[in-house]
PDB file of N, CA and C in Angstrom:
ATOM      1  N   UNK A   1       0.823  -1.181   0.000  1.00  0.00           N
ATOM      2  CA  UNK A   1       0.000   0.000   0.000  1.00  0.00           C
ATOM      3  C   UNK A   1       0.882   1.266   0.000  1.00  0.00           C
ATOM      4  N   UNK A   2       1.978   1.351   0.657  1.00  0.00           N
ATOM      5  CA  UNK A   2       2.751   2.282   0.965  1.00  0.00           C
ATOM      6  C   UNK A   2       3.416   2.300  -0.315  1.00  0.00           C
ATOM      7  N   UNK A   3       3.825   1.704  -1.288  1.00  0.00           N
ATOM      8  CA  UNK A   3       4.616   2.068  -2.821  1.00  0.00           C
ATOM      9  C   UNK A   3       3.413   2.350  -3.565  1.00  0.00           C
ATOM     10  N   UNK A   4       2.352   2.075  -3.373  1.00  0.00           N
ATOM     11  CA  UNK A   4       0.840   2.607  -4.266  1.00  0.00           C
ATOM     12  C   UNK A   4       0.811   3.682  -3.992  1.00  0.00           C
ATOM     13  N   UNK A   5       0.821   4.133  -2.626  1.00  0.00           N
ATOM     14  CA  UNK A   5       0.525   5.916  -2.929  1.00  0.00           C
ATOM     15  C   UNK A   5       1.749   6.817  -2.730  1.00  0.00           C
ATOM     16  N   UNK A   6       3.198   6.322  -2.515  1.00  0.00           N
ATOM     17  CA  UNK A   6       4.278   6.679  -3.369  1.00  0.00           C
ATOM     18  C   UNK A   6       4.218   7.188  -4.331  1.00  0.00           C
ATOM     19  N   UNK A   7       4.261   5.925  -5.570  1.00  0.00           N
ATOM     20  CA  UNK A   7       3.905   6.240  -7.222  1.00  0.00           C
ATOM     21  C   UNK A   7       2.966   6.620  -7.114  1.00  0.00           C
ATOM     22  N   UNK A   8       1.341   6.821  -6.738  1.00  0.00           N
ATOM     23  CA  UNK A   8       0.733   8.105  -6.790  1.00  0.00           C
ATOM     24  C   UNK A   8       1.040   9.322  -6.793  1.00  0.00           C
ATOM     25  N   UNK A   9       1.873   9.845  -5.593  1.00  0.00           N
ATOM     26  CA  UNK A   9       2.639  10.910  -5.202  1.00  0.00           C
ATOM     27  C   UNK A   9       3.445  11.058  -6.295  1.00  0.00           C
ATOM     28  N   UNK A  10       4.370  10.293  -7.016  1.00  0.00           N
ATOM     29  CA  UNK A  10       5.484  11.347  -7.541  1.00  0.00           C
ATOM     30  C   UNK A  10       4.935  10.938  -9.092  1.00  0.00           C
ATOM     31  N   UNK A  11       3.524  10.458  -9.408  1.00  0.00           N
ATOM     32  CA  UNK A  11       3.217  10.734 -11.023  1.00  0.00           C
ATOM     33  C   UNK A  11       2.876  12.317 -10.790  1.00  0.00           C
ATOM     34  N   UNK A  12       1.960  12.570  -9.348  1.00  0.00           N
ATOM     35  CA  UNK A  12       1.105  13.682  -9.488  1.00  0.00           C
ATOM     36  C   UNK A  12       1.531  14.901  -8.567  1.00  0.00           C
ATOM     37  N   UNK A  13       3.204  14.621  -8.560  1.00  0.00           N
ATOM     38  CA  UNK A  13       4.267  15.361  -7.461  1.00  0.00           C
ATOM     39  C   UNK A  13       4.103  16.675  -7.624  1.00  0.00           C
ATOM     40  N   UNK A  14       4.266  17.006  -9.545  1.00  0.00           N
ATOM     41  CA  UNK A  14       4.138  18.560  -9.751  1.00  0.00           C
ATOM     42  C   UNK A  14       2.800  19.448  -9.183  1.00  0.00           C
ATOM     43  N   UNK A  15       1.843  18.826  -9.658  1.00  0.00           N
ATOM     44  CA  UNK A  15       0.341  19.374  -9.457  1.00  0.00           C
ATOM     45  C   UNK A  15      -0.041  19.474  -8.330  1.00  0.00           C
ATOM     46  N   UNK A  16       0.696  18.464  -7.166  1.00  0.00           N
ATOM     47  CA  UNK A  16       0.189  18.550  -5.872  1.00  0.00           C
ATOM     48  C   UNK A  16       0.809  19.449  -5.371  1.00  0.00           C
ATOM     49  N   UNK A  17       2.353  19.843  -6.107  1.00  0.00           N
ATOM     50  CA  UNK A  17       2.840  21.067  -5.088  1.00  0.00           C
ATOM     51  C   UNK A  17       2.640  22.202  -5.821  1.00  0.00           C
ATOM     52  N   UNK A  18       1.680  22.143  -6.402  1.00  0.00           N
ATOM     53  CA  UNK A  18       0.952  23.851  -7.199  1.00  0.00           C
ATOM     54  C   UNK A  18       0.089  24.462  -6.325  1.00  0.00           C
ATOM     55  N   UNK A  19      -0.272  25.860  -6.063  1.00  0.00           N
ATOM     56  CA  UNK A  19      -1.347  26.429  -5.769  1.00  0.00           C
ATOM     57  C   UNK A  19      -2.130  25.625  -5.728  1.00  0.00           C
ATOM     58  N   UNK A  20      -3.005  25.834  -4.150  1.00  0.00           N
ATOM     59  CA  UNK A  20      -4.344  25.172  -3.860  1.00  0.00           C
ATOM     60  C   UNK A  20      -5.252  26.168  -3.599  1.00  0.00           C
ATOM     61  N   UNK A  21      -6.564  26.025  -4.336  1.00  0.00           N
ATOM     62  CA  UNK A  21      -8.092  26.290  -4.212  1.00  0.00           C
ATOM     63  C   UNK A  21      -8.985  25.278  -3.468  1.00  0.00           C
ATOM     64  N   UNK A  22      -9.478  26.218  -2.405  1.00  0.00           N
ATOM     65  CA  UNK A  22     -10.440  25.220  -1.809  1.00  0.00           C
ATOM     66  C   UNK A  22     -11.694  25.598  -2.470  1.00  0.00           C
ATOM     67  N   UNK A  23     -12.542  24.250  -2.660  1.00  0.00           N
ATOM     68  CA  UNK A  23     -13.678  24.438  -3.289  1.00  0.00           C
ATOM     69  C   UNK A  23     -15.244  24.787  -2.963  1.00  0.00           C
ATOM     70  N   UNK A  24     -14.889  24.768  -1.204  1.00  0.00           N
ATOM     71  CA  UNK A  24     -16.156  24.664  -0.393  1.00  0.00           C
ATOM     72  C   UNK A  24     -15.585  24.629   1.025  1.00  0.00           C
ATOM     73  N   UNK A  25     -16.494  25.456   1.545  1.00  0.00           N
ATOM     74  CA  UNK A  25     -16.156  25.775   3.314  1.00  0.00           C
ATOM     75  C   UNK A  25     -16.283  24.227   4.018  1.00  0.00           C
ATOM     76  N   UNK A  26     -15.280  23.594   4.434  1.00  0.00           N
ATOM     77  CA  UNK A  26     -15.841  22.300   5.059  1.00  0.00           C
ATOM     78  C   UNK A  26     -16.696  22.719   6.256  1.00  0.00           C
ATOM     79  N   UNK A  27     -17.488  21.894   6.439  1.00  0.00           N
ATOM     80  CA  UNK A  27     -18.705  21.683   8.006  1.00  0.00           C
ATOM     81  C   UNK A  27     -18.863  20.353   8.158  1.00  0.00           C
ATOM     82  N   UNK A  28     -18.310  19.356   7.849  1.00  0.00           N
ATOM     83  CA  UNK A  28     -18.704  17.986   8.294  1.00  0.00           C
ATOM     84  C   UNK A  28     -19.919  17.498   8.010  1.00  0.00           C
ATOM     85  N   UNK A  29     -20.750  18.494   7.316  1.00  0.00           N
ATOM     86  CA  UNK A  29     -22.046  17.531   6.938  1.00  0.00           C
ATOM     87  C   UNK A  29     -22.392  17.409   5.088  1.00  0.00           C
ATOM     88  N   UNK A  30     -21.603  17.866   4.651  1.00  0.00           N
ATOM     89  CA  UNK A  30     -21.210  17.877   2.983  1.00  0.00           C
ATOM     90  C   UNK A  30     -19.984  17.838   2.630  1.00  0.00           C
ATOM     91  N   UNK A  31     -20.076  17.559   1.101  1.00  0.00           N
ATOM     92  CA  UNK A  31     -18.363  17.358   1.120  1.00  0.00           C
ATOM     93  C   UNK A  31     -17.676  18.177   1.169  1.00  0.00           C
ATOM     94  N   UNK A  32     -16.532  18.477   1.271  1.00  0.00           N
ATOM     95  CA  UNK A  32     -15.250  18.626   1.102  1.00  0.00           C
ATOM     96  C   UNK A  32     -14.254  19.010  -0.227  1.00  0.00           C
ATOM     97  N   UNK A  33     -14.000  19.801  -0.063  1.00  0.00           N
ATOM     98  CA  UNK A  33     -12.705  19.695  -1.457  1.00  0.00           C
ATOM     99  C   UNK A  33     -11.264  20.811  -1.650  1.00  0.00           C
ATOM    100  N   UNK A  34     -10.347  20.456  -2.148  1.00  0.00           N
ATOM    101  CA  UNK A  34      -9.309  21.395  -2.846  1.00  0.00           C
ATOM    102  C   UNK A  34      -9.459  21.140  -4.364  1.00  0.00           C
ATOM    103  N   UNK A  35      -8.478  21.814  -4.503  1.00  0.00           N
ATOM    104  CA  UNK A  35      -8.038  21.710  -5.944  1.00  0.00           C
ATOM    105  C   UNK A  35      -6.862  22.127  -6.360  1.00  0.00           C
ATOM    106  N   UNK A  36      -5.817  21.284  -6.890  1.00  0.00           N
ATOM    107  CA  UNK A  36      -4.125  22.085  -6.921  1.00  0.00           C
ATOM    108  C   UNK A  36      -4.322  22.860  -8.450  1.00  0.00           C
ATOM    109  N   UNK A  37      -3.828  23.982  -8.946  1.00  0.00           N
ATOM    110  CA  UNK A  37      -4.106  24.317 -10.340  1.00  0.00           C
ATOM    111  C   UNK A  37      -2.444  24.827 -10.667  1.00  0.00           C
ATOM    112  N   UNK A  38      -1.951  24.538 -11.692  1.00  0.00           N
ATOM    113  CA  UNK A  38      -0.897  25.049 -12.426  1.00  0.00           C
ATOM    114  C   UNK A  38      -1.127  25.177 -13.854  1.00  0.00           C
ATOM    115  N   UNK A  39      -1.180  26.496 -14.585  1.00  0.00           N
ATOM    116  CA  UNK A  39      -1.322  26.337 -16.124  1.00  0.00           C
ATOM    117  C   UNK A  39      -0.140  26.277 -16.732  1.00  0.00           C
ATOM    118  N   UNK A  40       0.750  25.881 -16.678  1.00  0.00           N
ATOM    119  CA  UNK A  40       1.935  25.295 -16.616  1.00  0.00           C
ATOM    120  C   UNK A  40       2.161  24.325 -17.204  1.00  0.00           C
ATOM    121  N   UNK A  41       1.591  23.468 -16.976  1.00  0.00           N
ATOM    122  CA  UNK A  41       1.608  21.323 -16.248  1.00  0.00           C
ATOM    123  C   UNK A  41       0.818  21.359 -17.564  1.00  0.00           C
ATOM    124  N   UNK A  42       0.881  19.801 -17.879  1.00  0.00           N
ATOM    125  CA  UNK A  42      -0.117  18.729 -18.461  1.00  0.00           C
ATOM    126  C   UNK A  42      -1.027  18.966 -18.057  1.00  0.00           C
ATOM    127  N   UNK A  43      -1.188  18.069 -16.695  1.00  0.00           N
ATOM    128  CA  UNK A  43      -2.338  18.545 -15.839  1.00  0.00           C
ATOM    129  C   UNK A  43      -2.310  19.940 -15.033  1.00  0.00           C
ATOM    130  N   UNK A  44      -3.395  20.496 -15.666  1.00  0.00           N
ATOM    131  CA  UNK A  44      -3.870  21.996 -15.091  1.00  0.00           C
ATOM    132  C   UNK A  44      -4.435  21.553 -13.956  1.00  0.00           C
ATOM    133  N   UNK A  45      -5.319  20.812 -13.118  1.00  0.00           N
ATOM    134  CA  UNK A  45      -5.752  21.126 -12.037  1.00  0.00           C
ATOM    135  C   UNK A  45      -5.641  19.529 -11.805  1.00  0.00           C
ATOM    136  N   UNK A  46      -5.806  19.704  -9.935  1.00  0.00           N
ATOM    137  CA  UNK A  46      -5.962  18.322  -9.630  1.00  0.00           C
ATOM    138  C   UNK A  46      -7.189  17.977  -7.932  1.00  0.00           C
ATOM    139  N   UNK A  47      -8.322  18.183  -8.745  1.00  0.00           N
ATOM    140  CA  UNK A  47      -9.494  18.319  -7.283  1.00  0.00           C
ATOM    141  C   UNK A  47      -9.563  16.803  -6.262  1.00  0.00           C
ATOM    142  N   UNK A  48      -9.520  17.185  -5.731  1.00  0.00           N
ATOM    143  CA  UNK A  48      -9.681  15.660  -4.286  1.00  0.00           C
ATOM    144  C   UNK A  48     -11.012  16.529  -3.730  1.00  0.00           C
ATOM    145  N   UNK A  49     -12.061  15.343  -3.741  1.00  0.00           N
ATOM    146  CA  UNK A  49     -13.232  15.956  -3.130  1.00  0.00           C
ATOM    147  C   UNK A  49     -13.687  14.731  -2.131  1.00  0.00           C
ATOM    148  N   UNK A  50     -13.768  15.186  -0.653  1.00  0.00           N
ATOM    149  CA  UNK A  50     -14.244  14.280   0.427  1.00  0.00           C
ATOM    150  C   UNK A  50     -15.409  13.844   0.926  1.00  0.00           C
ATOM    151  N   UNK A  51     -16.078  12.772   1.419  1.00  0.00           N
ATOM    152  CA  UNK A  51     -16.884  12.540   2.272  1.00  0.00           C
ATOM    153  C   UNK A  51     -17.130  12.649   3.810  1.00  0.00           C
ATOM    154  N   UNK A  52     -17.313  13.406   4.174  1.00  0.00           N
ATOM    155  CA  UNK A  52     -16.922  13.151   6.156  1.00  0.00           C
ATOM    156  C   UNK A  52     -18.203  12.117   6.464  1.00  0.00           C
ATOM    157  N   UNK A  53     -18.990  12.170   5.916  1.00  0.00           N
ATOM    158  CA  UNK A  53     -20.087  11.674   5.939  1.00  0.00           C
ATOM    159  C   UNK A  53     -20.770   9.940   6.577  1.00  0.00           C
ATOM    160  N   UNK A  54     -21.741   9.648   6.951  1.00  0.00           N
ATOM    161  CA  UNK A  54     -21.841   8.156   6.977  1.00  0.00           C
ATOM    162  C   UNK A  54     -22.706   7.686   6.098  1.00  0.00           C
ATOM    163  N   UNK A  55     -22.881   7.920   4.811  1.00  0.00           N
ATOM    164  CA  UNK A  55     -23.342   7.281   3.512  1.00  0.00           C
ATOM    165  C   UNK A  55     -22.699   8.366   2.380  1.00  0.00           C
ATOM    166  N   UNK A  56     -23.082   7.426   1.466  1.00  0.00           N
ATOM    167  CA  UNK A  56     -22.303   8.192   0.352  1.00  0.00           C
ATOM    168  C   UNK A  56     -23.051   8.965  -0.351  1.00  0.00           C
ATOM    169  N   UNK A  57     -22.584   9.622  -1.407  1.00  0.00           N
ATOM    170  CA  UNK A  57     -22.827  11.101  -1.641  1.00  0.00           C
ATOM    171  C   UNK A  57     -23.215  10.952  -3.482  1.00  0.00           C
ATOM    172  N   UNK A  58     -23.727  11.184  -4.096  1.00  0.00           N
ATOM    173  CA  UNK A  58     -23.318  12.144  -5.073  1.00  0.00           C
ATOM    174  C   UNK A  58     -24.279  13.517  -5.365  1.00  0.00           C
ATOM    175  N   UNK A  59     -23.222  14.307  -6.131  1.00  0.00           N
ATOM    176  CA  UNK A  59     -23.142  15.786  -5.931  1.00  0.00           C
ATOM    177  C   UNK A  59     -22.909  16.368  -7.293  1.00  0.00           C
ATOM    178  N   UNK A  60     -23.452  17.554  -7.473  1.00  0.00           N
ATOM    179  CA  UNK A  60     -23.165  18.272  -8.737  1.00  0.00           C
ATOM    180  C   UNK A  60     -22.098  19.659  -8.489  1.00  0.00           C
ATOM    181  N   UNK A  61     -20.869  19.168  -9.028  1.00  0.00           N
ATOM    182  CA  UNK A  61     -19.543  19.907  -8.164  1.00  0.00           C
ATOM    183  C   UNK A  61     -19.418  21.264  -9.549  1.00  0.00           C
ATOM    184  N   UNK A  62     -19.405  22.253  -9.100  1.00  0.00           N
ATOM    185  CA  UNK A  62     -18.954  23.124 -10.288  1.00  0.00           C
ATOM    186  C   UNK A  62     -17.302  23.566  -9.745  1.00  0.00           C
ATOM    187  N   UNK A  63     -16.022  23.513 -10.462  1.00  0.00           N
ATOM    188  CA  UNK A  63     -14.921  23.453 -10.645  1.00  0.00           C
ATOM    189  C   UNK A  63     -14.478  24.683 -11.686  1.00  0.00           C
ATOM    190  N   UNK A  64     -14.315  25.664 -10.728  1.00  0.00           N
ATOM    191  CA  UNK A  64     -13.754  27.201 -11.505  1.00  0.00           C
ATOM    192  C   UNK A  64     -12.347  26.670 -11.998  1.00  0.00           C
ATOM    193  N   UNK A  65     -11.844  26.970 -13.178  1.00  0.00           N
ATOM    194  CA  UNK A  65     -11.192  26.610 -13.868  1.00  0.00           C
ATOM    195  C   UNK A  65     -10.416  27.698 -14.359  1.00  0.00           C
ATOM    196  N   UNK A  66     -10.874  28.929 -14.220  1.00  0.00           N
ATOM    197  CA  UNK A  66      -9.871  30.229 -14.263  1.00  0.00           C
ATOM    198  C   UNK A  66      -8.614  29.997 -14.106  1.00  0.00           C
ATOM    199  N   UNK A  67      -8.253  29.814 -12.826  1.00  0.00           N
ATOM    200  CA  UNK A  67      -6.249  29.562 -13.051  1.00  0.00           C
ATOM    201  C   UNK A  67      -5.871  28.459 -13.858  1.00  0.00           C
ATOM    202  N   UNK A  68      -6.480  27.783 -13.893  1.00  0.00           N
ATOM    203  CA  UNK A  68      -5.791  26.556 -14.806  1.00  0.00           C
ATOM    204  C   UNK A  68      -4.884  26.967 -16.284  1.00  0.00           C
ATOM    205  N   UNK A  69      -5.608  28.552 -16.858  1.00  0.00           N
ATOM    206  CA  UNK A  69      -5.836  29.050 -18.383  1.00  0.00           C
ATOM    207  C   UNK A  69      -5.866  28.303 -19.020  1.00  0.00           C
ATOM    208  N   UNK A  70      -6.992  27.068 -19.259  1.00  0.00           N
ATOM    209  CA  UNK A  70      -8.256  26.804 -20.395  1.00  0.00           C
ATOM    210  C   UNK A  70      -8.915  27.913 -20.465  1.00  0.00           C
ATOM    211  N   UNK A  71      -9.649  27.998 -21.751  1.00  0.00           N
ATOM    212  CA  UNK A  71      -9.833  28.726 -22.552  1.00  0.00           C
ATOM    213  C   UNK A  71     -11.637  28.120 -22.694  1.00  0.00           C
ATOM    214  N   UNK A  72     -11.388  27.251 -23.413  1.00  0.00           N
ATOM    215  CA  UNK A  72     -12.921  27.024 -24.072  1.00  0.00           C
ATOM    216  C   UNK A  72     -13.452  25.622 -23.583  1.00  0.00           C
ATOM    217  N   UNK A  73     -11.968  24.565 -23.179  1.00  0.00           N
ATOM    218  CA  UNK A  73     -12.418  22.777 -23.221  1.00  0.00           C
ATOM    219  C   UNK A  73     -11.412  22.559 -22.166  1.00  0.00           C
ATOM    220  N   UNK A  74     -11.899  21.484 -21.678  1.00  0.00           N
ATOM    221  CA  UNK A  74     -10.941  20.991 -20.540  1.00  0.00           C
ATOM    222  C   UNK A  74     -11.537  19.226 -20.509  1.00  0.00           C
ATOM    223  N   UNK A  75     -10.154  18.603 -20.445  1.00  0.00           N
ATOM    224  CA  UNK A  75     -10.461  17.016 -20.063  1.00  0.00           C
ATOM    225  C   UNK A  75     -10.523  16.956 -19.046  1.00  0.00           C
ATOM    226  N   UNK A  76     -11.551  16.082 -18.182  1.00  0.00           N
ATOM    227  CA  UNK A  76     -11.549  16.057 -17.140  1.00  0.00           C
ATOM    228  C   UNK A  76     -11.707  14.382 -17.095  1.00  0.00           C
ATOM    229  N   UNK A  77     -10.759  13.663 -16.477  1.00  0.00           N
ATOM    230  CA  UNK A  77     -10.695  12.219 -15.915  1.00  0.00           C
ATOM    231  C   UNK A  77     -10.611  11.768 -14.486  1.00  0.00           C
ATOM    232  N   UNK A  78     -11.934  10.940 -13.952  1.00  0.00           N
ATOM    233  CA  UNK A  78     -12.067  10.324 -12.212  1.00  0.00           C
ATOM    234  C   UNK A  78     -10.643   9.376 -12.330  1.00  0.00           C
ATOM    235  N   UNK A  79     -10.001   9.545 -11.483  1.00  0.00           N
ATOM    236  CA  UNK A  79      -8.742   8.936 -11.021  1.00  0.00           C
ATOM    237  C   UNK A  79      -8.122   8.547 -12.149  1.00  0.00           C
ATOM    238  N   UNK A  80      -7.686   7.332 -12.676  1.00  0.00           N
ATOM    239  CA  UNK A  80      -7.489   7.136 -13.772  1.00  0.00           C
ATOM    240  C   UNK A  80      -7.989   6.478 -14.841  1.00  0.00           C
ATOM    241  N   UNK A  81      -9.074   6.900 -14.891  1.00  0.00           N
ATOM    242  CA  UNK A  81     -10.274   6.495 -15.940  1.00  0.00           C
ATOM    243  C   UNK A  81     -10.311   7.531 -17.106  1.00  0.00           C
ATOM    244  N   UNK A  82     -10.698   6.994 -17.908  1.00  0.00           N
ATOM    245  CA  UNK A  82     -11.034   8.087 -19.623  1.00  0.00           C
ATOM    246  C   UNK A  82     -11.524   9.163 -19.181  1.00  0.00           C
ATOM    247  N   UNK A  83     -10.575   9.674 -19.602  1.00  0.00           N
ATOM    248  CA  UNK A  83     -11.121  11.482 -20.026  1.00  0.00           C
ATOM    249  C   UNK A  83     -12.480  11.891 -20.945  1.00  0.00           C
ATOM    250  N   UNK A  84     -13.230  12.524 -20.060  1.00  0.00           N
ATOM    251  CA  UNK A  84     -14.025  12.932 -20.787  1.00  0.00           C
ATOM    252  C   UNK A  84     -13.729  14.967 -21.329  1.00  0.00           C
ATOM    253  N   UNK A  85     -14.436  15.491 -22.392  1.00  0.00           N
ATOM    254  CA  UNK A  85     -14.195  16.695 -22.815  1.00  0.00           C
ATOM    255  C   UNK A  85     -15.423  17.439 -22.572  1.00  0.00           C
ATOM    256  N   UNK A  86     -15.299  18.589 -21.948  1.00  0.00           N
ATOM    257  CA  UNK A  86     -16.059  19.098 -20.790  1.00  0.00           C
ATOM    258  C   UNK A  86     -16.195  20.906 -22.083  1.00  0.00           C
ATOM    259  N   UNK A  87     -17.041  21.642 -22.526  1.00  0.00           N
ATOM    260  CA  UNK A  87     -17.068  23.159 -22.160  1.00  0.00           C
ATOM    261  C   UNK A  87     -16.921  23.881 -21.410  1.00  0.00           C
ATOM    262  N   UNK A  88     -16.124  24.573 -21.394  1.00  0.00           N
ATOM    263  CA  UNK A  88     -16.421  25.808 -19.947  1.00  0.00           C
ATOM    264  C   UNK A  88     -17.340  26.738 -20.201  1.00  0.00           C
ATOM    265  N   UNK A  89     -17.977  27.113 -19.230  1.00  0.00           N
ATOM    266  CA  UNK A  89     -18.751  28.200 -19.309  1.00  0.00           C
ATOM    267  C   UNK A  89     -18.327  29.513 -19.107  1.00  0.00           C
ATOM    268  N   UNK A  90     -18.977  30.991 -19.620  1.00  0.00           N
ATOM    269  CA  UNK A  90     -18.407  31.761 -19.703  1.00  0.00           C
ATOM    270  C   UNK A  90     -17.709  32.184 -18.645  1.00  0.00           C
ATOM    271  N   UNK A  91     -17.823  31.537 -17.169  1.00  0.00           N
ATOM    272  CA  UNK A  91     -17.189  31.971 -16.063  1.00  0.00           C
ATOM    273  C   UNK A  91     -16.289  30.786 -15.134  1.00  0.00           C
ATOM    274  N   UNK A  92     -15.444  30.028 -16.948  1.00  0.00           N
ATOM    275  CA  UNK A  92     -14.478  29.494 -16.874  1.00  0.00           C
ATOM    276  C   UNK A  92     -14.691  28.017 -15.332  1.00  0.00           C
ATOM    277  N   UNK A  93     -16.180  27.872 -15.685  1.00  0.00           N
ATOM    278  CA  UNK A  93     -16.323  26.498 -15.030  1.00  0.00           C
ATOM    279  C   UNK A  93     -16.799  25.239 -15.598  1.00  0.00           C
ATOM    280  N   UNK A  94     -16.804  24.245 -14.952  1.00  0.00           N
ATOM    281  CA  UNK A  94     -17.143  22.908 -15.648  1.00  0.00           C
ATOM    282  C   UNK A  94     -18.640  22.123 -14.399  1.00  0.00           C
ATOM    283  N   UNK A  95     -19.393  21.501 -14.743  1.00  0.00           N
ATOM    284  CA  UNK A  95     -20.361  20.670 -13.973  1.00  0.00           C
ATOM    285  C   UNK A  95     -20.096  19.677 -14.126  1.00  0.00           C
ATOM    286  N   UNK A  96     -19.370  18.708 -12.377  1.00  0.00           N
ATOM    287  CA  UNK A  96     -19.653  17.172 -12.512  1.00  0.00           C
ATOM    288  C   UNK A  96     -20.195  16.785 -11.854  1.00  0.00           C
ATOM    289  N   UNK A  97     -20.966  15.685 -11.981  1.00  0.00           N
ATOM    290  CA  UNK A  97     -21.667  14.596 -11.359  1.00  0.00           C
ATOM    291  C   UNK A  97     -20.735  13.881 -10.510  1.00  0.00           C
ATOM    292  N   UNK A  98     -20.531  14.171  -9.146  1.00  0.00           N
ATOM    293  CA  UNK A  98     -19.595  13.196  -8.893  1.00  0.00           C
ATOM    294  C   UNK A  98     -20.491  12.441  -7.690  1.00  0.00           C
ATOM    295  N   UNK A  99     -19.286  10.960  -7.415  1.00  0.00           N
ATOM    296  CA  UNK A  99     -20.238  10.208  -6.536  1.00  0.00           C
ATOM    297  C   UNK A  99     -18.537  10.105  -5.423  1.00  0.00           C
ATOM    298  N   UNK A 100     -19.166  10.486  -4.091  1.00  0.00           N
ATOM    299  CA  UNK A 100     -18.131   9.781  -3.259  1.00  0.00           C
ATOM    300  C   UNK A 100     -18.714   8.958  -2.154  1.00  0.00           C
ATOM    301  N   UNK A 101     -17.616   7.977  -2.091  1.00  0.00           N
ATOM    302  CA  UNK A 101     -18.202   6.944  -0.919  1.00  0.00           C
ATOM    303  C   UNK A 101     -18.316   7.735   0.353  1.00  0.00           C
ATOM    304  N   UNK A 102     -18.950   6.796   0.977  1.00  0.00           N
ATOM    305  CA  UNK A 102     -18.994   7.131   2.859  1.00  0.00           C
ATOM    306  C   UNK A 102     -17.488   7.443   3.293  1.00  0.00           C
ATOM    307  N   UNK A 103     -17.082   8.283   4.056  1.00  0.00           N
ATOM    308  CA  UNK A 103     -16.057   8.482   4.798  1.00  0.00           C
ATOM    309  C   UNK A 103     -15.092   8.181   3.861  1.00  0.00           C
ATOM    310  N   UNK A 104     -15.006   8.391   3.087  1.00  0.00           N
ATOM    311  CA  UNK A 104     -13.624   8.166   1.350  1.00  0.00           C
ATOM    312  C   UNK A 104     -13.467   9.507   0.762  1.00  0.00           C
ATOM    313  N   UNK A 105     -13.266   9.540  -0.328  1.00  0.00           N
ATOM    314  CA  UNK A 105     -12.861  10.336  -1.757  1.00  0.00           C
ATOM    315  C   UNK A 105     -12.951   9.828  -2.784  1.00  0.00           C
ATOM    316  N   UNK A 106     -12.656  10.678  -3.498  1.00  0.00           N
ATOM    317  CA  UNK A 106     -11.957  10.902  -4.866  1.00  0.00           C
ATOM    318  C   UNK A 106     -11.616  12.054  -5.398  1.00  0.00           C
ATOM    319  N   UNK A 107     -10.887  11.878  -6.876  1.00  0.00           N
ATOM    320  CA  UNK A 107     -10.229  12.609  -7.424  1.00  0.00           C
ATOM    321  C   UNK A 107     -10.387  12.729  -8.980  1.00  0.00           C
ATOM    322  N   UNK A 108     -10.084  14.270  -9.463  1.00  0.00           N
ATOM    323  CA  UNK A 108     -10.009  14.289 -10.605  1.00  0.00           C
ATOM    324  C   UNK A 108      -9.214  15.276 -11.498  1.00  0.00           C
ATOM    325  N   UNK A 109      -9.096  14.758 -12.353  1.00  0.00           N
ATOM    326  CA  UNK A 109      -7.439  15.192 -13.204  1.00  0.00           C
ATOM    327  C   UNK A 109      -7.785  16.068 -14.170  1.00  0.00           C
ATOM    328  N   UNK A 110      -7.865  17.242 -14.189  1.00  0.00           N
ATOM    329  CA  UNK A 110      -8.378  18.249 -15.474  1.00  0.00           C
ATOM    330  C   UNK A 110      -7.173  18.592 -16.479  1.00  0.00           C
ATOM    331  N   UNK A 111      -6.904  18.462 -17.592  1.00  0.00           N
ATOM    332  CA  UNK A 111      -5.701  18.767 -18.752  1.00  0.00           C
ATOM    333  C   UNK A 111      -6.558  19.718 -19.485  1.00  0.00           C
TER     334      UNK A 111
END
């Protein structure tokens, strides 16, 4: 387990040590989130969104995308699953559907 999130860590070493945006005031009764952004990188942003919760969640997350500098499209891929190609809207955000488990996460990789 400990070399799994190692090589997690140093695929996603740059992005995690970029500028962080938090995405929502935590209170323990909804989720949770950051977001690392570098327009820089491959990957422009990198959101971890939490559960504190005791059942699981899904949620319609809007993800300001301003620092990243996308422009018009952004890929957005859950951990390492297919990228999907997203519009931004004129105020440089994206809408996901996301689902997180009870007391878990996830993550997602915007290019």
């Amino acid at each position: 387990m400990v070399q799994e999130v190692i090589g997690w860590y140093k695929r996603y070493r740059d992005i995690l040590n970029s500028d962080i945006i938090h995405l929502r005031k935590p209170d323990a009764r909804d989720w949770d989130g950051i977001m690392h952004v570098n327009p820089r990188l491959k990957e422009k942003a990198l959101a971890m969104l939490f559960n504190p919760t005791d059942t699981e969640m899904v949620r319609t997350v809007r993800l300001l995308l301003y620092y990243t500098g996308l422009q018009r499209k952004a890929r957005v891929r859950e951990q390492e699953g297919k990228a999907k190609t997203y519009r931004l809207t004129a105020d440089h955000e994206v809408e996901l559907t996301v689902r997180i488990p009870a007391r878990g996460f996830t993550w997602y990789v915007v290019e």
